[in-house]
Protein backbone atom coordinates (compact mmCIF):
# COMPACT_ATOMS: atom_id res chain seq x y z
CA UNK A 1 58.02 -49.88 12.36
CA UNK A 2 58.25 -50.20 8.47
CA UNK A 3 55.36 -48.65 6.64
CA UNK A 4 52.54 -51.11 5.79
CA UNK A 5 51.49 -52.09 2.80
CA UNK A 6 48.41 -49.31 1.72
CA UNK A 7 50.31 -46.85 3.96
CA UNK A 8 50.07 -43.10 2.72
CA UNK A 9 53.37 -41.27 2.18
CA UNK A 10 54.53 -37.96 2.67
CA UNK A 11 57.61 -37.08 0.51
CA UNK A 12 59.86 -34.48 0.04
CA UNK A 13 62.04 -34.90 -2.66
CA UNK A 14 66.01 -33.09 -2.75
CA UNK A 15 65.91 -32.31 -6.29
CA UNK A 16 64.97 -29.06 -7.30
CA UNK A 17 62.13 -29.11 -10.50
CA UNK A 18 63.56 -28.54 -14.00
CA UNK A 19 62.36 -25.15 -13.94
CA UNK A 20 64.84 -24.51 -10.91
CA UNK A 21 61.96 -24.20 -8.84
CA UNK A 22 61.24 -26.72 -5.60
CA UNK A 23 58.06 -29.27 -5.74
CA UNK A 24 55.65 -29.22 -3.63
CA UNK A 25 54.79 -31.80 -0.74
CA UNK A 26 54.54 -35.04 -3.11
CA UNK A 27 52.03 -37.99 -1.76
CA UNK A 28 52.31 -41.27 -2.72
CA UNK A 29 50.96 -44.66 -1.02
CA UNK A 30 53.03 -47.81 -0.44
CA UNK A 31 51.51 -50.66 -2.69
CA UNK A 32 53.63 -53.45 -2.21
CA UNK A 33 56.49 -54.93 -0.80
CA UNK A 34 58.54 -57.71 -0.13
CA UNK A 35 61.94 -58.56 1.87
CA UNK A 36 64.04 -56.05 0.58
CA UNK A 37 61.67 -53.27 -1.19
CA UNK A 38 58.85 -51.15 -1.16
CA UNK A 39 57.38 -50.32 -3.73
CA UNK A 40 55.38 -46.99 -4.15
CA UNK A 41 52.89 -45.02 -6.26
CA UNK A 42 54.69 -42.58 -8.32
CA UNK A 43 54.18 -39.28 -6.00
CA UNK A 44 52.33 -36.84 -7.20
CA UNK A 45 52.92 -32.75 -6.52
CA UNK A 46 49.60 -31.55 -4.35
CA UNK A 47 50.41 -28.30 -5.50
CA UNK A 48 50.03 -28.77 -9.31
CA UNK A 49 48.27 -32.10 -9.38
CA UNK A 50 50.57 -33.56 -11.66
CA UNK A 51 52.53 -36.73 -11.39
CA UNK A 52 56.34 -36.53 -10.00
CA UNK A 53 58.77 -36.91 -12.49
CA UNK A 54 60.95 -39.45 -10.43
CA UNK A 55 64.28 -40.95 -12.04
CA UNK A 56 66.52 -43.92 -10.37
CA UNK A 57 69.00 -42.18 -7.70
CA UNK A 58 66.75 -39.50 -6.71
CA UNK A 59 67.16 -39.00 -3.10
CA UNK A 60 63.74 -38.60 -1.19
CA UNK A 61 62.64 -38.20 2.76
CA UNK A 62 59.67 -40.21 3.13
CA UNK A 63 57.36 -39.80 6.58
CA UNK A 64 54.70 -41.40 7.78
CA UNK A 65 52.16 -41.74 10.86
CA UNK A 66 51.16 -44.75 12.44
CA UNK A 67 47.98 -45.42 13.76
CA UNK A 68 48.49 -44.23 16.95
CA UNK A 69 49.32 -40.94 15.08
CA UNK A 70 53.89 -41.66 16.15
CA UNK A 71 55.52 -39.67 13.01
CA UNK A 72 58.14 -41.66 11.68
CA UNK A 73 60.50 -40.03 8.90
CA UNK A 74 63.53 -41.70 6.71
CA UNK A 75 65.87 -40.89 4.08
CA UNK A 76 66.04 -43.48 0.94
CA UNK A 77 67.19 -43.72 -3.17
CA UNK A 78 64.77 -44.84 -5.71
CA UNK A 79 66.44 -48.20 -6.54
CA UNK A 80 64.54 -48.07 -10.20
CA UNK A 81 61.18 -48.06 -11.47
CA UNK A 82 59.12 -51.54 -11.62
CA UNK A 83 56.52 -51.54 -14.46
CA UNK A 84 54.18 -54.06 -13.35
CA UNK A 85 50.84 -52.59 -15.26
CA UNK A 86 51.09 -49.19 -13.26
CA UNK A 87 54.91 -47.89 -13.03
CA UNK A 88 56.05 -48.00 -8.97
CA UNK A 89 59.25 -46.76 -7.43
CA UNK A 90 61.26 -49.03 -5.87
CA UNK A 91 62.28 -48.04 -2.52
CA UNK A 92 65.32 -50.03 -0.17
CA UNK A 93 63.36 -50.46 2.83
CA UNK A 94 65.36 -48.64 5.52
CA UNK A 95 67.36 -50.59 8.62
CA UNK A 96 65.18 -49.33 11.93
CA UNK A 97 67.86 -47.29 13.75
CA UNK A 98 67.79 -44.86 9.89
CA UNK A 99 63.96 -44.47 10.68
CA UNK A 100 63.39 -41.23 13.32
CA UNK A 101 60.24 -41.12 14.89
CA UNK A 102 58.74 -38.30 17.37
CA UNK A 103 58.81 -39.61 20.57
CA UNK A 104 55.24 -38.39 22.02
CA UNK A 105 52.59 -39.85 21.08
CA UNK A 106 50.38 -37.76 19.86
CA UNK A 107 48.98 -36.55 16.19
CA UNK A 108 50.05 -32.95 14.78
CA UNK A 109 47.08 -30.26 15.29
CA UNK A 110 46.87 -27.29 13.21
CA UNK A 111 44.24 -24.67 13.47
CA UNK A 112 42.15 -24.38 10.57
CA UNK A 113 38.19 -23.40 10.30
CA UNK A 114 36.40 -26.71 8.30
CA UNK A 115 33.05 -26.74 7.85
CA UNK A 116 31.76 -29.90 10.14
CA UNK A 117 28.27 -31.32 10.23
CA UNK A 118 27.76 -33.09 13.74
CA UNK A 119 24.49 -35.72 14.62
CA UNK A 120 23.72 -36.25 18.28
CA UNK A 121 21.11 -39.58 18.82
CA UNK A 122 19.00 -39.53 15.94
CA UNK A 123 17.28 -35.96 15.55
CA UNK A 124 19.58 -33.25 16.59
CA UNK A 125 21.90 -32.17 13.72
CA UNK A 126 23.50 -28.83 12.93
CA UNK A 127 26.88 -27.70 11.49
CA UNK A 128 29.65 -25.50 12.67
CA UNK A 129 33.24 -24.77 12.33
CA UNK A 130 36.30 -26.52 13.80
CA UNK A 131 38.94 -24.40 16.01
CA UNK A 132 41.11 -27.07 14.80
CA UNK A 133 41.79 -30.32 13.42
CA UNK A 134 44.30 -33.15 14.14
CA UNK A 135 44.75 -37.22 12.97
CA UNK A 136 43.54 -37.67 16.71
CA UNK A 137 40.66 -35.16 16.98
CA UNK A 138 39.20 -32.29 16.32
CA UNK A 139 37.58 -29.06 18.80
CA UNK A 140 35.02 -26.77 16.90
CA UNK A 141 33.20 -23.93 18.12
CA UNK A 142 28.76 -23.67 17.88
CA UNK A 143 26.14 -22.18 19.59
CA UNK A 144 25.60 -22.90 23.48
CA UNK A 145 21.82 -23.41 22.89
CA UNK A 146 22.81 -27.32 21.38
CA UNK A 147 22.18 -29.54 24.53
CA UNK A 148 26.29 -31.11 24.54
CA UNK A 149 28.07 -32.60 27.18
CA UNK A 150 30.76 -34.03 27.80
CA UNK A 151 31.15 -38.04 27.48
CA UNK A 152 28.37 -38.09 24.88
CA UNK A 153 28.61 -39.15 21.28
CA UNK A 154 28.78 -37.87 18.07
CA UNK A 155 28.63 -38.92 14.13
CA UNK A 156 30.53 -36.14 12.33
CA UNK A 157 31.13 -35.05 8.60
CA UNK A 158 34.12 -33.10 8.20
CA UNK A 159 34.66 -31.61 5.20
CA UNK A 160 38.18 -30.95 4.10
CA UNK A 161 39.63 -28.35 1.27
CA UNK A 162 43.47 -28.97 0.12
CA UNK A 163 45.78 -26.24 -1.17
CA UNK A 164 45.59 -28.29 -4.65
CA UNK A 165 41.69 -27.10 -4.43
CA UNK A 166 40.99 -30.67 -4.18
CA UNK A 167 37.79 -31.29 -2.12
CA UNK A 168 37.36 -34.19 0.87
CA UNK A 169 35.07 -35.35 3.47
CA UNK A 170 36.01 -37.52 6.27
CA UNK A 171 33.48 -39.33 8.32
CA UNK A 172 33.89 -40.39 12.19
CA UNK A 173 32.22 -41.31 15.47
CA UNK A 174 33.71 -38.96 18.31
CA UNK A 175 33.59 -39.07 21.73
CA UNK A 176 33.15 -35.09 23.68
CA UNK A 177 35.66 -35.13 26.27
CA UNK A 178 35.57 -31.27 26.50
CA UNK A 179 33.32 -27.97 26.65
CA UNK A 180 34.76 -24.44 27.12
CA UNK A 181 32.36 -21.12 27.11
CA UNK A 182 33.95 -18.57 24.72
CA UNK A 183 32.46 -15.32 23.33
CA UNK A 184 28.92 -14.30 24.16
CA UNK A 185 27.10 -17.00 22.96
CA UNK A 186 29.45 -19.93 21.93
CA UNK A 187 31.09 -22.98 23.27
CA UNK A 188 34.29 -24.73 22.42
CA UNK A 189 33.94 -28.56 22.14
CA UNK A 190 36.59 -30.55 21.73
CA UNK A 191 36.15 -34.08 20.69
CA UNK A 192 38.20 -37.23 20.16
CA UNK A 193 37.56 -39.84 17.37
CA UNK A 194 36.50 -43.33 18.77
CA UNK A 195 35.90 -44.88 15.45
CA UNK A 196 37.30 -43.91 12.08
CA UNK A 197 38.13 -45.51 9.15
CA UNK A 198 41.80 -45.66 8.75
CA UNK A 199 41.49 -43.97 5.29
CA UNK A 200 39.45 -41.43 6.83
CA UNK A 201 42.14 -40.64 9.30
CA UNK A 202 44.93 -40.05 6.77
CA UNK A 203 42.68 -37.93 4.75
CA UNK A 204 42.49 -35.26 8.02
CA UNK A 205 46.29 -35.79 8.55
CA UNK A 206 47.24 -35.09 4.95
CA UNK A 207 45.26 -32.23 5.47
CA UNK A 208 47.66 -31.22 8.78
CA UNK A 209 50.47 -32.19 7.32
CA UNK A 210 49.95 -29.55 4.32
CA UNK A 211 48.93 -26.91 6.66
CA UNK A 212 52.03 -27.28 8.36
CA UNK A 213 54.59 -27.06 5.39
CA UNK A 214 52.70 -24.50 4.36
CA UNK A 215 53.67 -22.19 7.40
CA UNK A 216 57.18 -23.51 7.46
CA UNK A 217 57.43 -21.30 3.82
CA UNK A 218 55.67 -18.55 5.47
């Protein structure tokens, strides 16, 4: 499956920087496209905020998830730049058998502590902090004296912080499929979204995907 138009993009570019160093993860979107192109945002570094300095021939490793959170990943040139009122890269859109994709089906999961805010019906409300966080779901740990159970509903704020410093919030309607007593006084909830808006979604998986090159340079 080709990325869709609106897609997000991860890329990771073979170049080294002209200071010798390596860029950071670079995130682009796909903006249009047509029977032999795509044709993509110019990336820009998460670590320094700054725009990508791209150049024709540049050879990049693009990945992407689908909606049912299946990683796909592929190698490709920049053709040349097209300067159509904002400058896009223009991208050979790959044959299927170059695009590897991870076989299970399931989103990447990183632990991380977010601050969430979490409604249940229309009066209870409190906040607590996730265990961790994935493009699928997300578990977080609160106090045992909130009435949950599992198969209820909940409306959720998640609030995300990137290594850029950058600040998100993603909103969703979960499902609680899960409830695990740890420590003295806490349960573990794990929840699955049931509705989420698709820009939502790649907001939290940005956010895993970071996390996770992160501890590959650890």
């Amino acid at each position: 499956m080709l990325p869709k138009i609106g897609q997000m993009l991860y890329i990771q570019p073979h170049a080294a920087t002209n200071d010798g160093g390596t860029p950071g993860m670079l995130r682009s979107r796909v903006m249009d496209a047509d029977d032999r192109f795509l044709y993509v945002d110019i990336p820009m570094d998460e670590q320094t905020r700054r725009l990508h300095r791209t150049q024709p021939g540049d050879e990049l490793r693009l990945t992407y998830f689908t909606s049912e959170g299946v990683k796909h990943q592929f190698a490709a040139h920049v053709q040349s730049i097209r300067r159509e009122g904002t400058s896009q890269l223009v991208i050979p859109k790959p044959d299927p058998d170059q695009i590897t994709r991870e076989q299970r089906r399931s989103f990447l999961r990183v632990e991380a502590q977010l601050e969430i805010a979490v409604r249940l019906g229309e009066k209870l409300r409190f906040t607590a902090l996730t265990d961790d966080v994935g493009g699928g779901g997300v578990s977080f740990r609160c106090d045992r004296k909130w009435p949950i159970t599992p198969n209820i509903k909940a409306s959720c704020w998640l609030l995300l912080n990137y290594k850029s410093g950058a600040v998100s919030h993603a909103q969703f309607e979960a499902e609680i499929v899960r409830i695990v007593p740890v420590e003295p006084h806490h349960n573990l909830v794990m929840m699955r979204f049931q509705d989420i808006l698709d820009t939502d979604q790649q907001k939290i998986i940005r956010y895993c995907f970071e996390k996770q090159l992160e501890r590959r340079k650890d």
